[in-house]
N, C-alpha and C. Protein backbone atom coordinates (compact mmCIF):
# COMPACT_ATOMS: atom_id res chain seq x y z
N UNK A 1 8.31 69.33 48.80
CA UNK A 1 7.71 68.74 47.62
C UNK A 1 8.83 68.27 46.68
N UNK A 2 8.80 66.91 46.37
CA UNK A 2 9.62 66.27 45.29
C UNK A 2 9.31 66.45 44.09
N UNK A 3 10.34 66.87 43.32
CA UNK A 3 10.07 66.96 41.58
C UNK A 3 10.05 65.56 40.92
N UNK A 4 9.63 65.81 39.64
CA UNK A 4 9.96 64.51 38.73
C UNK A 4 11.36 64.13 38.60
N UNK A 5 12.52 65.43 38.53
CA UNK A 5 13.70 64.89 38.43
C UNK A 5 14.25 64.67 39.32
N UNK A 6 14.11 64.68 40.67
CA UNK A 6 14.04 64.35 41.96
C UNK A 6 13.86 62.55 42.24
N UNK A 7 12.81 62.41 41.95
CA UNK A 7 12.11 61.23 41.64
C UNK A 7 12.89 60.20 40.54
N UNK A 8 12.96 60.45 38.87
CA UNK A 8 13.13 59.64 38.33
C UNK A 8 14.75 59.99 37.87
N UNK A 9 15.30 61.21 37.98
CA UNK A 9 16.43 61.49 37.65
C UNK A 9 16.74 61.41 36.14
N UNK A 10 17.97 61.00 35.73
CA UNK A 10 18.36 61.14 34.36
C UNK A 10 17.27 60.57 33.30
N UNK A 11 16.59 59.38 33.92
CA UNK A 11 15.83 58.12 33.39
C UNK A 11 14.68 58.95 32.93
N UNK A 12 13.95 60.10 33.53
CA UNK A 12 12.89 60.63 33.16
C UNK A 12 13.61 61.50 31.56
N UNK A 13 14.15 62.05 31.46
CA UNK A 13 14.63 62.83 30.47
C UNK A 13 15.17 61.65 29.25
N UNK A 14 15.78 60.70 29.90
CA UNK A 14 16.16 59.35 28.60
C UNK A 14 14.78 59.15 27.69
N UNK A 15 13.97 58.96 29.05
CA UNK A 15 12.45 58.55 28.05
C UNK A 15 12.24 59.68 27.14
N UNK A 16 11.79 61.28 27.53
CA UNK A 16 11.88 61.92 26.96
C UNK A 16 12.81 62.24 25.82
N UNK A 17 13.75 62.24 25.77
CA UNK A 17 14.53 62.40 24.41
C UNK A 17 14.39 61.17 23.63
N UNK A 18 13.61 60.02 24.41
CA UNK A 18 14.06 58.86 23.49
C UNK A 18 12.64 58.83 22.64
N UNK A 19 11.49 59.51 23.00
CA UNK A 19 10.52 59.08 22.33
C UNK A 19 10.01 60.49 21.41
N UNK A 20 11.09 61.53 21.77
CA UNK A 20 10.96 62.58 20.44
C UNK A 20 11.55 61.89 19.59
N UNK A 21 12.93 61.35 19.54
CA UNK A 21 13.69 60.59 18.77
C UNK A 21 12.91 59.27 17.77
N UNK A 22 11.96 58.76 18.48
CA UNK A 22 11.59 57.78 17.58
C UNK A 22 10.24 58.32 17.11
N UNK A 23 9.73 60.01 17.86
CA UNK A 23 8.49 60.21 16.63
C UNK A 23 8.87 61.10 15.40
N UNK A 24 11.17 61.60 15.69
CA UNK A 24 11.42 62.18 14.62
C UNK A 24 11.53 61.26 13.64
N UNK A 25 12.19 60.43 14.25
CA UNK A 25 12.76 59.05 13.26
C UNK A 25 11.51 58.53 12.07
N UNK A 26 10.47 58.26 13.18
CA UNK A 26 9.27 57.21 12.34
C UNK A 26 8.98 58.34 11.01
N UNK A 27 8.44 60.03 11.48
CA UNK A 27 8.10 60.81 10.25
C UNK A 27 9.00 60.87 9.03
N UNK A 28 10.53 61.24 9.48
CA UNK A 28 11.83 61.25 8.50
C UNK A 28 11.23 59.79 7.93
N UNK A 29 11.40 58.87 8.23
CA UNK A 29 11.35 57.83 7.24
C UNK A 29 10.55 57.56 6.77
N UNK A 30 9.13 58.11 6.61
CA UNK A 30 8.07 58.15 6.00
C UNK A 30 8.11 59.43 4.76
N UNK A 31 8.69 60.68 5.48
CA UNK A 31 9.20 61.62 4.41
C UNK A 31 9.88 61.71 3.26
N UNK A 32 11.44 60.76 3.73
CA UNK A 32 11.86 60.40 3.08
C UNK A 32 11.50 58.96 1.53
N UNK A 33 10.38 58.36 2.25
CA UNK A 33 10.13 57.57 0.84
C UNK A 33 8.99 57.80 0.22
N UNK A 34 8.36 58.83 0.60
CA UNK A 34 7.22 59.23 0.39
C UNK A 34 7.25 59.63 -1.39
N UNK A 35 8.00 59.72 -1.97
CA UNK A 35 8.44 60.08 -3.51
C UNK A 35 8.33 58.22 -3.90
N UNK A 36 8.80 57.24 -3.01
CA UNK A 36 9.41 55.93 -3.80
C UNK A 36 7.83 55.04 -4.20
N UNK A 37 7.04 55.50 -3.04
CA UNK A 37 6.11 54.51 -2.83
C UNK A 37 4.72 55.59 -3.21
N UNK A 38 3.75 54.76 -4.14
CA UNK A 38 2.31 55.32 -3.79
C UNK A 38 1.61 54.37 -3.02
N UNK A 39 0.88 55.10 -1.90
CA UNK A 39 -0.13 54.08 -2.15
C UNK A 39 -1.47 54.10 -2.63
N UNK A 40 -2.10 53.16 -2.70
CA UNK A 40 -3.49 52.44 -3.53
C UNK A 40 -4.51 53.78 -3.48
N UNK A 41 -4.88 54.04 -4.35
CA UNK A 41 -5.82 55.22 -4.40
C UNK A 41 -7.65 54.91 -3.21
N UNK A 42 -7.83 53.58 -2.85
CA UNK A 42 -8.44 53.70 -2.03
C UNK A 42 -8.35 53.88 -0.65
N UNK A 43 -6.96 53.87 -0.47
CA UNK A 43 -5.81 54.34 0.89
C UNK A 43 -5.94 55.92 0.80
N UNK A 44 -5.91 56.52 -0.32
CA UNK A 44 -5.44 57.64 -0.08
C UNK A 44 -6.26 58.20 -0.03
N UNK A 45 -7.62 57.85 -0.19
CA UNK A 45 -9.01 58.41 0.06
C UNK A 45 -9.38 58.12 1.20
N UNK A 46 -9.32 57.24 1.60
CA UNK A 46 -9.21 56.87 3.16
C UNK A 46 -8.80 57.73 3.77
N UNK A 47 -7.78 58.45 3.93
CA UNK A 47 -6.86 59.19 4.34
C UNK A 47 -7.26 60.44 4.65
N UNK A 48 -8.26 60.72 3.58
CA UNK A 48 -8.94 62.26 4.20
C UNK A 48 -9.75 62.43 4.61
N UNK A 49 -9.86 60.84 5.64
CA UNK A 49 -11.01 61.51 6.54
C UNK A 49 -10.53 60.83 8.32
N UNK A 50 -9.05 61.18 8.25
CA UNK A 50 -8.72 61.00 9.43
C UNK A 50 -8.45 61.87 10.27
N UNK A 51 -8.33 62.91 9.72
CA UNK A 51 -8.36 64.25 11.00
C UNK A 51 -9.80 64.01 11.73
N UNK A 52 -10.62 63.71 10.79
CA UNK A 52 -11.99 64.14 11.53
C UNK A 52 -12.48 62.36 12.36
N UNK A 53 -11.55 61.72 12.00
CA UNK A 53 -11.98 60.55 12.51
C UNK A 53 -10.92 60.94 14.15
N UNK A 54 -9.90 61.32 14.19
CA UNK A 54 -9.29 61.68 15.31
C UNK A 54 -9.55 62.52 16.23
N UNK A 55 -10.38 63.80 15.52
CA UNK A 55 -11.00 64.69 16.33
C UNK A 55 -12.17 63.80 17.07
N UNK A 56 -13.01 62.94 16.08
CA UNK A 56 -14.24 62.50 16.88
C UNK A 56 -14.05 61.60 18.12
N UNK A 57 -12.91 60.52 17.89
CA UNK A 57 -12.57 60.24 19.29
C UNK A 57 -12.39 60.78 20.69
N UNK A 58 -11.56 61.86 20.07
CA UNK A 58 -11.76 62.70 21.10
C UNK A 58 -12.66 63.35 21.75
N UNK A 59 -13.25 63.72 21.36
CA UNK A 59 -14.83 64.66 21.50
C UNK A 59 -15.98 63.80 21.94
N UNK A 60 -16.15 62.58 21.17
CA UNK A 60 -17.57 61.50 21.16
C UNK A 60 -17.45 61.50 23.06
N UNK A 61 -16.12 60.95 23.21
CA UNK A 61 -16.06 60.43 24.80
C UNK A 61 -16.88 61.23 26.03
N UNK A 62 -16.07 62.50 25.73
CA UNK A 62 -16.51 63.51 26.43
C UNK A 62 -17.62 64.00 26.52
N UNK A 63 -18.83 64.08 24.93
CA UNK A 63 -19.81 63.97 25.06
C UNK A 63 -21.02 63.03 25.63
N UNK A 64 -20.49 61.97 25.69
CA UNK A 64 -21.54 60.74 25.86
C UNK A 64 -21.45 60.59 27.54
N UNK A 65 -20.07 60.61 27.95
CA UNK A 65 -19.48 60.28 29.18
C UNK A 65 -19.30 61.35 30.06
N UNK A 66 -19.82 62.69 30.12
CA UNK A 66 -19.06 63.57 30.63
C UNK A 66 -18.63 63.38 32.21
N UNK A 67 -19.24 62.42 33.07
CA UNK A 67 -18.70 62.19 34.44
C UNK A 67 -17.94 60.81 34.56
N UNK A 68 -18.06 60.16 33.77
CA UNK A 68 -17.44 58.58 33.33
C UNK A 68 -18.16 57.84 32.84
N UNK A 69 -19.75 57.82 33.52
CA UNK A 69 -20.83 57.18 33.23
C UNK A 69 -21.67 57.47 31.84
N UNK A 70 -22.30 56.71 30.54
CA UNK A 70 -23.12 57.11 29.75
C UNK A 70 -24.21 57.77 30.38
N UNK A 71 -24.13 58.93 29.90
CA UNK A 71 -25.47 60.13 30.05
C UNK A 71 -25.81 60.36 29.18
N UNK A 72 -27.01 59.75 28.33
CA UNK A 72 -28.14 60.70 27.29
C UNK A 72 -28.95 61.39 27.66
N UNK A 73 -29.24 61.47 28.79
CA UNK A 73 -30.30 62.73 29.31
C UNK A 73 -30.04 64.04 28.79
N UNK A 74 -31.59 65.00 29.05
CA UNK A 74 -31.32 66.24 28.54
C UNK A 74 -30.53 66.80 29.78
N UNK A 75 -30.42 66.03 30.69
CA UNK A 75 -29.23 66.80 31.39
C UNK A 75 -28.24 67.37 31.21
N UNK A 76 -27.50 66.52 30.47
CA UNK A 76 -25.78 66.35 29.54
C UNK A 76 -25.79 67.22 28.88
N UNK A 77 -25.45 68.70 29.26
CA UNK A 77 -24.95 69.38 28.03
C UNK A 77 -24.12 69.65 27.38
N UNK A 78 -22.98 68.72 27.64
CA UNK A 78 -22.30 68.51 26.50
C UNK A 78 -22.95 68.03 25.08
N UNK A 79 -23.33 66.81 25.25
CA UNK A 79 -24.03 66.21 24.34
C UNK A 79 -25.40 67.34 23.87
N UNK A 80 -25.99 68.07 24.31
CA UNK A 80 -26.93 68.83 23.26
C UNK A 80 -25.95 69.84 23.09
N UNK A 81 -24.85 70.76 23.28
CA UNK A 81 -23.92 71.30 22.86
C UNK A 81 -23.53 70.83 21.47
N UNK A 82 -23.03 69.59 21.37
CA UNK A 82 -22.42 69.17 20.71
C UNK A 82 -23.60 68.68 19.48
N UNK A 83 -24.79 68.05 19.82
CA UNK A 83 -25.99 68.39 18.57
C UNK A 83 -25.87 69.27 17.99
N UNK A 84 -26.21 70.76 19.15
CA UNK A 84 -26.56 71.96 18.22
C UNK A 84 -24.66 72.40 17.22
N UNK A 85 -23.67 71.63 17.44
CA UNK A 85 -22.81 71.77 16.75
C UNK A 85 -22.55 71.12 15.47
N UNK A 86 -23.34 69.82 15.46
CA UNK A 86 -23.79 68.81 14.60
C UNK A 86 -24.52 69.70 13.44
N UNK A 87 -25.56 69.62 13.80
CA UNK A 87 -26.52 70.91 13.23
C UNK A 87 -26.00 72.03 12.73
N UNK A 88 -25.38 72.41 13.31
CA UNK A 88 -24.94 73.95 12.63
C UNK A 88 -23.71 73.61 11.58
N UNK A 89 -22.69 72.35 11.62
CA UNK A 89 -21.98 72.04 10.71
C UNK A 89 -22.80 71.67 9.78
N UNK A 90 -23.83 70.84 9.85
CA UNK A 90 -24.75 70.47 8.72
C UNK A 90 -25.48 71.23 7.91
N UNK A 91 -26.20 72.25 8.48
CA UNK A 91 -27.06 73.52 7.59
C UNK A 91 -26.20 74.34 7.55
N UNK A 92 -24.63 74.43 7.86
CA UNK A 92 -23.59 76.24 7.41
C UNK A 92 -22.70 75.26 6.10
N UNK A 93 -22.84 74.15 6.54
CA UNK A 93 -21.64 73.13 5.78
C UNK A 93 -20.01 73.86 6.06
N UNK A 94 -20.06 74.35 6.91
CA UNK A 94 -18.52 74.64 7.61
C UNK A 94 -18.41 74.34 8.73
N UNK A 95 -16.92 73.60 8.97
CA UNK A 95 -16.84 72.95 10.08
C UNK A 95 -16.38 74.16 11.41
N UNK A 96 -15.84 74.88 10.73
CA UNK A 96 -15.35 76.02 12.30
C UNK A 96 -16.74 76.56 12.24
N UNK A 97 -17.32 76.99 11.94
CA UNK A 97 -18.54 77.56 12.15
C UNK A 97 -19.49 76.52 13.21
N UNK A 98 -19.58 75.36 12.77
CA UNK A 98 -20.09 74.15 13.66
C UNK A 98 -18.74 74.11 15.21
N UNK A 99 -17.95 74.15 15.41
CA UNK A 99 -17.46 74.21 16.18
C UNK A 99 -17.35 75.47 17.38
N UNK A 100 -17.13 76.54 16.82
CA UNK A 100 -18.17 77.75 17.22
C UNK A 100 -19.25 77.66 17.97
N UNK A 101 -19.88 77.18 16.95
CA UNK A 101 -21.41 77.21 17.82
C UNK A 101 -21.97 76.30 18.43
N UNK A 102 -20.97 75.21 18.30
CA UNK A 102 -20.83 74.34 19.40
C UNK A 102 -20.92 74.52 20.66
N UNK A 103 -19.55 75.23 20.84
CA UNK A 103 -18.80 76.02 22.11
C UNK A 103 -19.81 77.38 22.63
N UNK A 104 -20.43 78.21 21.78
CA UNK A 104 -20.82 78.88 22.11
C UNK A 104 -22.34 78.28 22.92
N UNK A 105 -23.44 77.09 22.52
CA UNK A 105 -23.94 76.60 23.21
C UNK A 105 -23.79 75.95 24.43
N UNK A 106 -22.59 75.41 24.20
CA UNK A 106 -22.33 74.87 25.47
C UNK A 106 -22.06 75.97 26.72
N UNK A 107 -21.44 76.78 26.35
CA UNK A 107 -20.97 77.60 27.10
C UNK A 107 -22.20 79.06 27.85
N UNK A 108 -23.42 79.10 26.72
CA UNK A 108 -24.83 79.48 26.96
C UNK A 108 -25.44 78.05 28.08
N UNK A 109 -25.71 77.21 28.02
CA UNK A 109 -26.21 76.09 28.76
C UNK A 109 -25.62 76.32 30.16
N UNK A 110 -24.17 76.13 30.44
CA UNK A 110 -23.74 76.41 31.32
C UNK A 110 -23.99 77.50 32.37
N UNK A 111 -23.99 78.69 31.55
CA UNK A 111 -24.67 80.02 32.61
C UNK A 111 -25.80 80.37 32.72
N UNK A 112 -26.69 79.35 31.80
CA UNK A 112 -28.20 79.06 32.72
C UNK A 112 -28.59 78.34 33.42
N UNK A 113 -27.36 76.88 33.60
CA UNK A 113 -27.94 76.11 34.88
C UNK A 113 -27.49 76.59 36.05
């Protein structure tokens, strides 16, 4: 069995150091002027709602798609997993609590089919 460094040699590790390097670089220079520059107060409201806009990408896919194909059936239990997680963030108004019981449905669904 061939390794990666086998395979790509020094070139695999260049990439690697080269693209920690430019995601240290890009933050430092955002850190660094982060005192010089504001921005626009409707930017910065914007702004707090991108964790949850990043989490949902992630998650929506997996729910809707769980084999590649769109599944809304009550088959998909991801997707009613992820309702009853909807739901439970909505009536606890906490999000780990909705995530919880997210997981914990899904994971009930599972060892009854």
């Amino acid at each position: 069995m061939t390794s990666l460094n086998d395979v790509y040699g020094w070139g695999l590790w260049a990439i690697i150091v080269g693209m920690a390097a430019v995601t240290y670089l890009n933050r430092a220079f955002l850190l660094l002027l982060a005192g010089r520059f504001m921005l626009p107060p409707a930017w910065q409201a914007a702004l707090k709602y991108a964790p949850a806009s990043a989490l949902a990408a992630i998650v929506v896919p997996d729910l809707l798609a769980p084999s590649g194909a769109l599944d809304l059936t009550l088959g998909n239990v991801r997707l009613l997993a992820g309702l009853a997680g909807v739901a439970i963030t909505v009536a606890s108004r906490s999000t780990f609590a909705g995530i919880v019981g997210g997981m914990l449905a899904l994971h009930a669904m599972l060892l009854l089919q």
